[in-house]
N, C-alpha and C. Protein backbone atom coordinates (compact mmCIF):
# COMPACT_ATOMS: atom_id res chain seq x y z
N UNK A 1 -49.84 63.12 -105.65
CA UNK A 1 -50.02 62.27 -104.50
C UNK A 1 -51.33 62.64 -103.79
N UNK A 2 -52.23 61.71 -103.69
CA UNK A 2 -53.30 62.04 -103.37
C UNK A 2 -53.24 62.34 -101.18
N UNK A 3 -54.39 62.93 -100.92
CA UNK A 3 -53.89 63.49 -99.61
C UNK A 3 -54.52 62.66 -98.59
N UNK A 4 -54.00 62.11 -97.39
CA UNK A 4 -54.57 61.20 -96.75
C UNK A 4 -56.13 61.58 -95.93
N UNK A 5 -56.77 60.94 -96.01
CA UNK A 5 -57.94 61.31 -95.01
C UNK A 5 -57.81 60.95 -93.50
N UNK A 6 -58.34 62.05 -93.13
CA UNK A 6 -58.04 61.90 -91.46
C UNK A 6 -59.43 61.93 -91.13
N UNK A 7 -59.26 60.89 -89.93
CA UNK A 7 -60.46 60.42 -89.20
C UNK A 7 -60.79 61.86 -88.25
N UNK A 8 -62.37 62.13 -87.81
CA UNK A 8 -62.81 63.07 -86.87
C UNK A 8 -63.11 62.36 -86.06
N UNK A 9 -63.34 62.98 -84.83
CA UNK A 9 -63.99 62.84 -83.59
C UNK A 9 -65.04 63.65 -82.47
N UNK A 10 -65.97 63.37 -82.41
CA UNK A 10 -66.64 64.40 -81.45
C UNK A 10 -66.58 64.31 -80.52
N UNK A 11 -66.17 64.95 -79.38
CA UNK A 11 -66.03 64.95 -77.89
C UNK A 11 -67.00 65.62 -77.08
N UNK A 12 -67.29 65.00 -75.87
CA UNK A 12 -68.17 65.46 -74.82
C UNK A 12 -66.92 66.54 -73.99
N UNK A 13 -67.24 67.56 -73.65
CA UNK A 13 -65.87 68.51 -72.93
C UNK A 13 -66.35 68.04 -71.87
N UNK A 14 -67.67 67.83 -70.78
CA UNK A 14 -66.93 67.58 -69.63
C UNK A 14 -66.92 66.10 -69.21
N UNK A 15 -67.60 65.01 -70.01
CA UNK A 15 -66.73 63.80 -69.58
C UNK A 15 -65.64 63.53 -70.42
N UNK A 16 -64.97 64.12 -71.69
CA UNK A 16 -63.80 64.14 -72.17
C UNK A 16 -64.18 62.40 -72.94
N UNK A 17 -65.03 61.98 -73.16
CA UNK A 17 -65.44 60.66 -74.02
C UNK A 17 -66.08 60.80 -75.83
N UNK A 18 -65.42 60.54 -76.49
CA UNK A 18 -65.88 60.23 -77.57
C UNK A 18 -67.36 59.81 -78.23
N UNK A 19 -68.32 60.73 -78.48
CA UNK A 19 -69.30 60.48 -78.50
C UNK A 19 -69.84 60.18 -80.04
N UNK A 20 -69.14 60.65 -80.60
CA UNK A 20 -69.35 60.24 -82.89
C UNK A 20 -68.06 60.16 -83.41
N UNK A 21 -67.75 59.41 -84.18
CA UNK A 21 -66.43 59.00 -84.94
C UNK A 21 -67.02 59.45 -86.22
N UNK A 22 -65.92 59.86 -87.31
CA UNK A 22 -66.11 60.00 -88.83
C UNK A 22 -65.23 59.70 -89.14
N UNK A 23 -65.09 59.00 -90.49
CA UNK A 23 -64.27 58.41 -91.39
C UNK A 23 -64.01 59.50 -92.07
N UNK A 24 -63.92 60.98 -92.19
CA UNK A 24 -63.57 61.77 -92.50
C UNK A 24 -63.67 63.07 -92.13
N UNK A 25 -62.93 64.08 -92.72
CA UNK A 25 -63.52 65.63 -92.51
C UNK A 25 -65.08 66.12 -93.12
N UNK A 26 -64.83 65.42 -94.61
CA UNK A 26 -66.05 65.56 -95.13
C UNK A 26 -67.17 64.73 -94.80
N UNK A 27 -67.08 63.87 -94.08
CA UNK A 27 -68.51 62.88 -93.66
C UNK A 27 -68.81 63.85 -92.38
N UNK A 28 -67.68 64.22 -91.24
CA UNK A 28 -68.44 64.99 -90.38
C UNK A 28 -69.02 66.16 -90.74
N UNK A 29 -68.17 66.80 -91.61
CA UNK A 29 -69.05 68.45 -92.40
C UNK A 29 -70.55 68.17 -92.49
N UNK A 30 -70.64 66.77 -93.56
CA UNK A 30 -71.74 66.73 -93.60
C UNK A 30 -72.61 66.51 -92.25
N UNK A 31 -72.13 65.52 -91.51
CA UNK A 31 -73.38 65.38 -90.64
C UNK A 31 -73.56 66.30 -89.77
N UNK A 32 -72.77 67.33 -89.22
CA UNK A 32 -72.68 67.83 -87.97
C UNK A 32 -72.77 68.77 -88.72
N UNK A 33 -73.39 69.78 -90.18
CA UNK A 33 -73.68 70.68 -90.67
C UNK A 33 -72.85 72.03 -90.56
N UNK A 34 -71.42 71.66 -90.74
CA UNK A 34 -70.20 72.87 -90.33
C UNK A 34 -69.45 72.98 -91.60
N UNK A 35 -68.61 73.79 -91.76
CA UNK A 35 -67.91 73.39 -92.84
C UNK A 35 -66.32 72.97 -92.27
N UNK A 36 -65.82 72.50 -93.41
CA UNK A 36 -64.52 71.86 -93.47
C UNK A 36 -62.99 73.04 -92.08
N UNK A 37 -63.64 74.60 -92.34
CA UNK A 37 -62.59 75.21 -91.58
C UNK A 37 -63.17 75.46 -90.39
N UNK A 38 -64.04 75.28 -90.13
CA UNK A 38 -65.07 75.64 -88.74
C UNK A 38 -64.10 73.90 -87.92
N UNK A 39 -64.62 73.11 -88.38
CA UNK A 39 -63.81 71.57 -87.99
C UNK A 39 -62.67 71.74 -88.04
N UNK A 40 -61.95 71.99 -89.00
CA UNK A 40 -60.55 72.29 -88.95
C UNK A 40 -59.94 72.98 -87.88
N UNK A 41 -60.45 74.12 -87.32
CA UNK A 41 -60.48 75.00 -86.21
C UNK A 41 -60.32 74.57 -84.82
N UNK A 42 -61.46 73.68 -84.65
CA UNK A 42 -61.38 73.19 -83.49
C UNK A 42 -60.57 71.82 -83.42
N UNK A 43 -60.27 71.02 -84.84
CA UNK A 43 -59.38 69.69 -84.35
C UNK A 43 -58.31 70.19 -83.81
N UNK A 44 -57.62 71.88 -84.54
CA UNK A 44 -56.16 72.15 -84.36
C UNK A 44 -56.07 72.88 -83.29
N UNK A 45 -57.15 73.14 -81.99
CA UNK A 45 -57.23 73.72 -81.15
C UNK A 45 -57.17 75.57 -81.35
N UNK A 46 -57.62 75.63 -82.42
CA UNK A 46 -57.76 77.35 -82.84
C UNK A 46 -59.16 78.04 -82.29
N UNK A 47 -59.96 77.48 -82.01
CA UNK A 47 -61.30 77.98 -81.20
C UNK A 47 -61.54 78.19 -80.40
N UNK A 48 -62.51 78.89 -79.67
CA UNK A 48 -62.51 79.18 -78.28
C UNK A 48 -63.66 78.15 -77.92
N UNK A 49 -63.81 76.98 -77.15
CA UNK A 49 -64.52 76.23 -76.33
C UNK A 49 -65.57 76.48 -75.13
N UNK A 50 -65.13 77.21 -74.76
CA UNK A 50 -65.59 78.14 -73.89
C UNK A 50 -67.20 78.09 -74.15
N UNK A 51 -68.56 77.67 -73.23
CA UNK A 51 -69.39 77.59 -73.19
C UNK A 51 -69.51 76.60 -74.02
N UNK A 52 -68.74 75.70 -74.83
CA UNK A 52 -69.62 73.96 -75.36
C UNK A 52 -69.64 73.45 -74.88
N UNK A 53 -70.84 72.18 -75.33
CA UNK A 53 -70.80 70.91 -74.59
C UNK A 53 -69.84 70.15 -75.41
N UNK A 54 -69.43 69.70 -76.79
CA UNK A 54 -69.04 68.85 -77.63
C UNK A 54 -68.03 70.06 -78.67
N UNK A 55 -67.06 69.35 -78.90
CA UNK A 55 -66.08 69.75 -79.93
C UNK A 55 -66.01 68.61 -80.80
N UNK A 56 -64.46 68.88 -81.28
CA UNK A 56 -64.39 68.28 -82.44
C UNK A 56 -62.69 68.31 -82.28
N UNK A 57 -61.82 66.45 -82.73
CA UNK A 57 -60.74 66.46 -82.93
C UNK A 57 -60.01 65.78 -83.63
N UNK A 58 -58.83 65.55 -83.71
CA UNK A 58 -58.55 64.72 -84.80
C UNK A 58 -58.43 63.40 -84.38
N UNK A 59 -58.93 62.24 -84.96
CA UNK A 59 -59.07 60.78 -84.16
C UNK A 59 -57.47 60.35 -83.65
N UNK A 60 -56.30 60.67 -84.46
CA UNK A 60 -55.02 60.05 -83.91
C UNK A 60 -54.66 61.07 -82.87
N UNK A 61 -55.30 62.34 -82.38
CA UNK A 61 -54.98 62.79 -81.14
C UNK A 61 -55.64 61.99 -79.82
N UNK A 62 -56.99 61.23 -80.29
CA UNK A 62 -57.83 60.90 -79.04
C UNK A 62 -57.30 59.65 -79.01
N UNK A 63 -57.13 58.71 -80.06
CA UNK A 63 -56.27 57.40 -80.00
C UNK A 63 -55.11 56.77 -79.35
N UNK A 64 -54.44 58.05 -79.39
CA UNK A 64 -52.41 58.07 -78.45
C UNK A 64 -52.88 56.82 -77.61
């Protein structure tokens, strides 16, 4: 069974607005030059934020 792709999202932390969408994990890896667990990290809230401007989440969390 092949595994679903989940949409990314980049967030501004202090206006909390959506600033880049990806049609994937791997389209944002690529553009935003991170790898797959660095992203992974911060969609699942495992990172420390602390001093960013922009993160990273999973699109059906910012969607609700």
């Amino acid at each position: 069974m092949p595994r679903q792709r989940r949409a990314v999202v980049v967030i501004d932390i202090e206006s909390g607005r959506v600033v880049k969408r990806y049609d994937s994990l791997g389209e944002a890896k690529k553009a935003e030059h991170c790898t797959d667990e660095t992203i992974r990290d911060y969609c699942d809230h495992k990172k420390d934020e602390a001093g960013l401007y922009r993160t990273f989440r999973w699109a059906e969390e910012v969607d609700r």
